[in-house]
C-alpha atoms as a PDB file:
ATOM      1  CA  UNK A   1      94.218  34.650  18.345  1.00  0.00           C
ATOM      2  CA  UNK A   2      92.303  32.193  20.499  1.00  0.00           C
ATOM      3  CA  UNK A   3      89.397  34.460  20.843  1.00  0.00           C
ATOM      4  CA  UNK A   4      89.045  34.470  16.670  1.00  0.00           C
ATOM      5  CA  UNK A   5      89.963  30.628  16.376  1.00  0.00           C
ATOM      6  CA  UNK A   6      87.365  29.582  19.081  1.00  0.00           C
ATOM      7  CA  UNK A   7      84.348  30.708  17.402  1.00  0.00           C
ATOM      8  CA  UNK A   8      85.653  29.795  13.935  1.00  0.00           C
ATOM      9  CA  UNK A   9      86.370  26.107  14.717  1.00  0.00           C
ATOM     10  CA  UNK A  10      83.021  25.588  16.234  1.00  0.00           C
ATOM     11  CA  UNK A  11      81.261  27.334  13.268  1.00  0.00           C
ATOM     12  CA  UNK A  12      83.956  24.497  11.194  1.00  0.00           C
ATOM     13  CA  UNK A  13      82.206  21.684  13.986  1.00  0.00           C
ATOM     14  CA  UNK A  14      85.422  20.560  14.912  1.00  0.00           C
ATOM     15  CA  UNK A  15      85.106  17.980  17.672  1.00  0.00           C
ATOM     16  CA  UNK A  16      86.026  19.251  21.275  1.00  0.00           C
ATOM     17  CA  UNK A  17      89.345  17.792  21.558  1.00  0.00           C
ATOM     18  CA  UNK A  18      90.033  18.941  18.057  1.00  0.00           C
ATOM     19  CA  UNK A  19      88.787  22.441  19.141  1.00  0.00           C
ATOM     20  CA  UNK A  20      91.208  22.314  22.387  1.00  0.00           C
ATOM     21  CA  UNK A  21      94.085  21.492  20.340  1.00  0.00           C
ATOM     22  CA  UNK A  22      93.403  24.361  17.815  1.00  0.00           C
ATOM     23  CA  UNK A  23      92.617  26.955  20.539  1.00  0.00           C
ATOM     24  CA  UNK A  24      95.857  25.898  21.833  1.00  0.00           C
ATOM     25  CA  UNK A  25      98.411  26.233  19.054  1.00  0.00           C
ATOM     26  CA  UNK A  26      97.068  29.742  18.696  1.00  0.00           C
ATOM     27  CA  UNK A  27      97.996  30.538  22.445  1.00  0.00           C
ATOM     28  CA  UNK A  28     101.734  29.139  21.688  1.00  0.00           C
ATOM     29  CA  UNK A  29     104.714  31.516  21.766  1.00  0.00           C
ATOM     30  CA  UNK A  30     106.344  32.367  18.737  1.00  0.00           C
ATOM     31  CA  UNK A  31     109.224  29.626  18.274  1.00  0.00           C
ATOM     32  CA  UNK A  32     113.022  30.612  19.131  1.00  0.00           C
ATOM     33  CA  UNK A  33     113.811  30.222  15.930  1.00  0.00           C
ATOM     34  CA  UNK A  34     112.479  33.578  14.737  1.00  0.00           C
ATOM     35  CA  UNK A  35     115.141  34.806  16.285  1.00  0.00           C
ATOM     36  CA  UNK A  36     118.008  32.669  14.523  1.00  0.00           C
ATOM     37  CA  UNK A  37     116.412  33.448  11.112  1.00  0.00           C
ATOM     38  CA  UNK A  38     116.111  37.327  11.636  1.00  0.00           C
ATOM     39  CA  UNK A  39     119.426  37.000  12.843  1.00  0.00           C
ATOM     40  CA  UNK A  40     120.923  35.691   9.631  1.00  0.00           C
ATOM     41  CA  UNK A  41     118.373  37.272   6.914  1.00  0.00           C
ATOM     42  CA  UNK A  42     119.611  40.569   8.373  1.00  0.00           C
ATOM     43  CA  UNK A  43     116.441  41.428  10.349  1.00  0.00           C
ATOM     44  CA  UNK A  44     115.634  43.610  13.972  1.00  0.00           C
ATOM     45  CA  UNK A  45     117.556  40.494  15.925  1.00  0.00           C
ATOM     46  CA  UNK A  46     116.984  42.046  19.239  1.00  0.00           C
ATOM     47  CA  UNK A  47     113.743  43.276  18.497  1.00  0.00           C
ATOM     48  CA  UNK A  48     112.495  39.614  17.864  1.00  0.00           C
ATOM     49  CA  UNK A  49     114.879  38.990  20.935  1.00  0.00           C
ATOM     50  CA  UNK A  50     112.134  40.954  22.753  1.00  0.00           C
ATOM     51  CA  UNK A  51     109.236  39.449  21.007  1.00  0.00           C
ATOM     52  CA  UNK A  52     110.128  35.739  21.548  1.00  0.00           C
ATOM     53  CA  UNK A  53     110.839  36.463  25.551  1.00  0.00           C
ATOM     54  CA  UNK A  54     107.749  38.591  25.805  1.00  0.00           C
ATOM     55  CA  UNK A  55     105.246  36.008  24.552  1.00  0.00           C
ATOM     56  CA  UNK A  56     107.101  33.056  26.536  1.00  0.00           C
ATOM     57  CA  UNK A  57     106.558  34.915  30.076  1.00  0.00           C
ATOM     58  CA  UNK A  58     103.120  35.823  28.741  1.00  0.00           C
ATOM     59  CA  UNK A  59     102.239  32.234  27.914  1.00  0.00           C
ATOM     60  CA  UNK A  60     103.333  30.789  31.185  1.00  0.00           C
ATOM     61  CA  UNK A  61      99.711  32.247  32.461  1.00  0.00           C
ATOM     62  CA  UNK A  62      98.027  32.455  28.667  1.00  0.00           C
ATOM     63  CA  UNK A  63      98.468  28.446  27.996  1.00  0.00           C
ATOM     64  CA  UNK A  64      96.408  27.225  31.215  1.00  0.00           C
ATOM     65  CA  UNK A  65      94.145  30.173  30.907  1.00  0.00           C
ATOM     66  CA  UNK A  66      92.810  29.174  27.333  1.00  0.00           C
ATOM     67  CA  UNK A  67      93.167  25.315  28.556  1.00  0.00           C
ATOM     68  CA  UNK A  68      90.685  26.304  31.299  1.00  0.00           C
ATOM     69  CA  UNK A  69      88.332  28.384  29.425  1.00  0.00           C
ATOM     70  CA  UNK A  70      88.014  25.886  26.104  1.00  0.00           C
ATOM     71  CA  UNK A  71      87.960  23.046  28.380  1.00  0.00           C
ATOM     72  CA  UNK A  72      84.722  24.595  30.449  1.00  0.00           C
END
């Protein structure tokens, strides 16, 4: 996602530290919550279990990798 929302926010012109903070939400992890509301709408709990730990451990190397690129 912050390969597709680089290129679109400059096409936008967003300013650079309007760009930065847009290529960053998109690098986020998916919010521990997901997993409380699959939970009680009767969804795959421990598959968004997996999901939400997955894209935390990824985005302990994703978060300052984008930072570094946008910021170049």
């Amino acid at each position: 996602m912050p390969a597709a929302t680089f290129p679109a926010a400059q096409m936008v012109g967003l300013g650079s530290q309007t760009l930065i903070i847009a290529v960053l939400f998109q690098a986020l992890p998916t919010a521990s919550s997901s997993y409380i509301m699959a939970r009680q709408l009767g969804g795959d709990a421990p598959l968004m279990a997996g999901i939400t730990a997955t894209q935390t451990l990824l985005g302990i190397a994703a978060v300052p990798l984008v930072l570094a690129l946008v910021s170049a």
